[in-house]
Protein backbone atom coordinates (compact mmCIF):
# COMPACT_ATOMS: atom_id res chain seq x y z
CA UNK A 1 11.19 -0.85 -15.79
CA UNK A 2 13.13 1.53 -13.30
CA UNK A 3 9.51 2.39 -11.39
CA UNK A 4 11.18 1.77 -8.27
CA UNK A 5 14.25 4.22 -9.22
CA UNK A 6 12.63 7.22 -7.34
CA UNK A 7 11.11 5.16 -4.77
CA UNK A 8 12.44 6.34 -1.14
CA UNK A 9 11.80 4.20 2.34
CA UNK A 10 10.96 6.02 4.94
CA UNK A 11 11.32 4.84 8.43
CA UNK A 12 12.47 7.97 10.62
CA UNK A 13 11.61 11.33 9.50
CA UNK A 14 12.64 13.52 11.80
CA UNK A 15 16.13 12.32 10.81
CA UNK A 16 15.33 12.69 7.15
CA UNK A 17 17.26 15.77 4.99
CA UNK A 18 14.78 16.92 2.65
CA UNK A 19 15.25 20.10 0.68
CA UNK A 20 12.02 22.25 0.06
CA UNK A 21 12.60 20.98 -3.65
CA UNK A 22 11.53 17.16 -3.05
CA UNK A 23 8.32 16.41 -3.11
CA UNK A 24 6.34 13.12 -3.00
CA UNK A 25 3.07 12.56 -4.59
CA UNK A 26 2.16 8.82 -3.02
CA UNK A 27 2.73 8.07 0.81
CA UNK A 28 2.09 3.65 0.99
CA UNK A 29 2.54 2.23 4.05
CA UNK A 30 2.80 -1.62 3.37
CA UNK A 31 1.81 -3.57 6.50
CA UNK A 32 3.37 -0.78 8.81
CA UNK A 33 0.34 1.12 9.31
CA UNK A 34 -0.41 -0.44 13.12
CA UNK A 35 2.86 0.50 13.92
CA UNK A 36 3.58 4.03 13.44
CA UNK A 37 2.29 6.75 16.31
CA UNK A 38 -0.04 9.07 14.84
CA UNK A 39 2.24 11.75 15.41
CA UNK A 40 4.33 10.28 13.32
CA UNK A 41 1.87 9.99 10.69
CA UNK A 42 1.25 13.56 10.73
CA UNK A 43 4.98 14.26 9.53
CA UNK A 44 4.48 11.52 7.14
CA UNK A 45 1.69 13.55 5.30
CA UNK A 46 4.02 17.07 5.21
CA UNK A 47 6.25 15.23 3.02
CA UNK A 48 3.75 14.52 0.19
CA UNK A 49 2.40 16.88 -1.86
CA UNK A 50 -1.28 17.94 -2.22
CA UNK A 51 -3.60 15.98 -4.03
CA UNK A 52 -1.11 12.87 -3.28
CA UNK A 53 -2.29 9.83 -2.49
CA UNK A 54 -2.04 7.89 0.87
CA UNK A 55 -2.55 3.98 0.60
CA UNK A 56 -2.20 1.79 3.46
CA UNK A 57 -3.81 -1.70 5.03
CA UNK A 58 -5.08 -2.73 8.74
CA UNK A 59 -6.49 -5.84 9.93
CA UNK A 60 -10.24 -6.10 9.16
CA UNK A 61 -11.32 -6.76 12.60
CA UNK A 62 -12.66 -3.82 13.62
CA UNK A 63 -12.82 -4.01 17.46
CA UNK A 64 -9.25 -3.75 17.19
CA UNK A 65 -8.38 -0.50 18.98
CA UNK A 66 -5.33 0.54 16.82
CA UNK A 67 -7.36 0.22 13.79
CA UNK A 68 -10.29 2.59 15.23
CA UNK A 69 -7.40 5.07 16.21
CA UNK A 70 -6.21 5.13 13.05
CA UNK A 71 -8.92 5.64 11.36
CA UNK A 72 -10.77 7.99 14.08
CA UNK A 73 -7.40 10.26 13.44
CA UNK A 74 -7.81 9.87 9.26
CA UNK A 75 -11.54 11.34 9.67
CA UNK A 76 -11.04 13.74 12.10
CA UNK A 77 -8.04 15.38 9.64
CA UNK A 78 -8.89 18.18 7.87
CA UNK A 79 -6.05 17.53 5.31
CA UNK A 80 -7.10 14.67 4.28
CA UNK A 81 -10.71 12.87 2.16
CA UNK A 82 -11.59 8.95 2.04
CA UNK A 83 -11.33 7.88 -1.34
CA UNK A 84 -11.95 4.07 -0.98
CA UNK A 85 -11.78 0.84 0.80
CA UNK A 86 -11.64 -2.48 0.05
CA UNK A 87 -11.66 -5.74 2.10
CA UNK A 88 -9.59 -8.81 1.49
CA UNK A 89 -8.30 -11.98 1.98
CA UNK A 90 -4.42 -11.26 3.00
CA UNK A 91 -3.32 -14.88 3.87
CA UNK A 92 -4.41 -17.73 6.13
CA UNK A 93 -3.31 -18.94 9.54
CA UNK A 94 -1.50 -22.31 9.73
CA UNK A 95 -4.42 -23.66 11.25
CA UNK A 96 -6.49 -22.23 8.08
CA UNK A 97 -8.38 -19.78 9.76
CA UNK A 98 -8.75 -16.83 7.03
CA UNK A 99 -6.89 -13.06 8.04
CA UNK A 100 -8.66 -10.06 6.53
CA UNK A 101 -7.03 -7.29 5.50
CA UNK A 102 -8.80 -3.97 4.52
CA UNK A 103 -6.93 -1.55 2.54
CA UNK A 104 -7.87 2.14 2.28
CA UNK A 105 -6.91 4.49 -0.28
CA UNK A 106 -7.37 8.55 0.65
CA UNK A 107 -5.88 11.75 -0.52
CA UNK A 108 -4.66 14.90 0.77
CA UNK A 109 -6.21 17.64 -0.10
């Protein structure tokens, strides 16, 4: 009950009016993750706190060059470590072709 109470969606943070005094300690990025800029991501991580948790998913496929950049960006940050991965099933295409998802779970140091 009320887990959602303190729960905060984020979708432009530069116009975002955060005191020093709020802190975040979970960033999840729920099928947005191919979307946002990297620079973007970057202001994404200020607002959590260290040793928070960063959980997001991207399409298994991985000659897909928004996943690599992603990623390449997530390993070359010194803020963050790779925790985990898992791959899975995330829903089928109407002519039943399977999509993979894999979701990734790191945390900022």
């Amino acid at each position: 009950p009320n887990i959602y109470d303190e729960t905060h969606l984020v979708t432009n943070v530069a116009a975002l009016n955060f005191s020093t005094k709020d802190t975040f300690n979970c960033l999840s990025i729920c099928g947005g993750a191919n979307h946002i800029k990297l620079a973007e991501m970057q202001q994404y991580l200020n607002l959590i706190e260290n040793e928070a948790y960063i959980v997001f998913n991207l399409l298994a496929d991985k000659s897909h060059h928004k996943r690599t950049d992603i990623l390449d960006w997530f390993s070359e940050n010194k803020e963050v470590i790779f925790c985990k991965s898992n791959i899975y099933k995330h829903r089928n295409l109407m002519n039943g072709e399977p999509v993979f998802h894999e979701a990734f779970l790191f945390q900022k140091k």
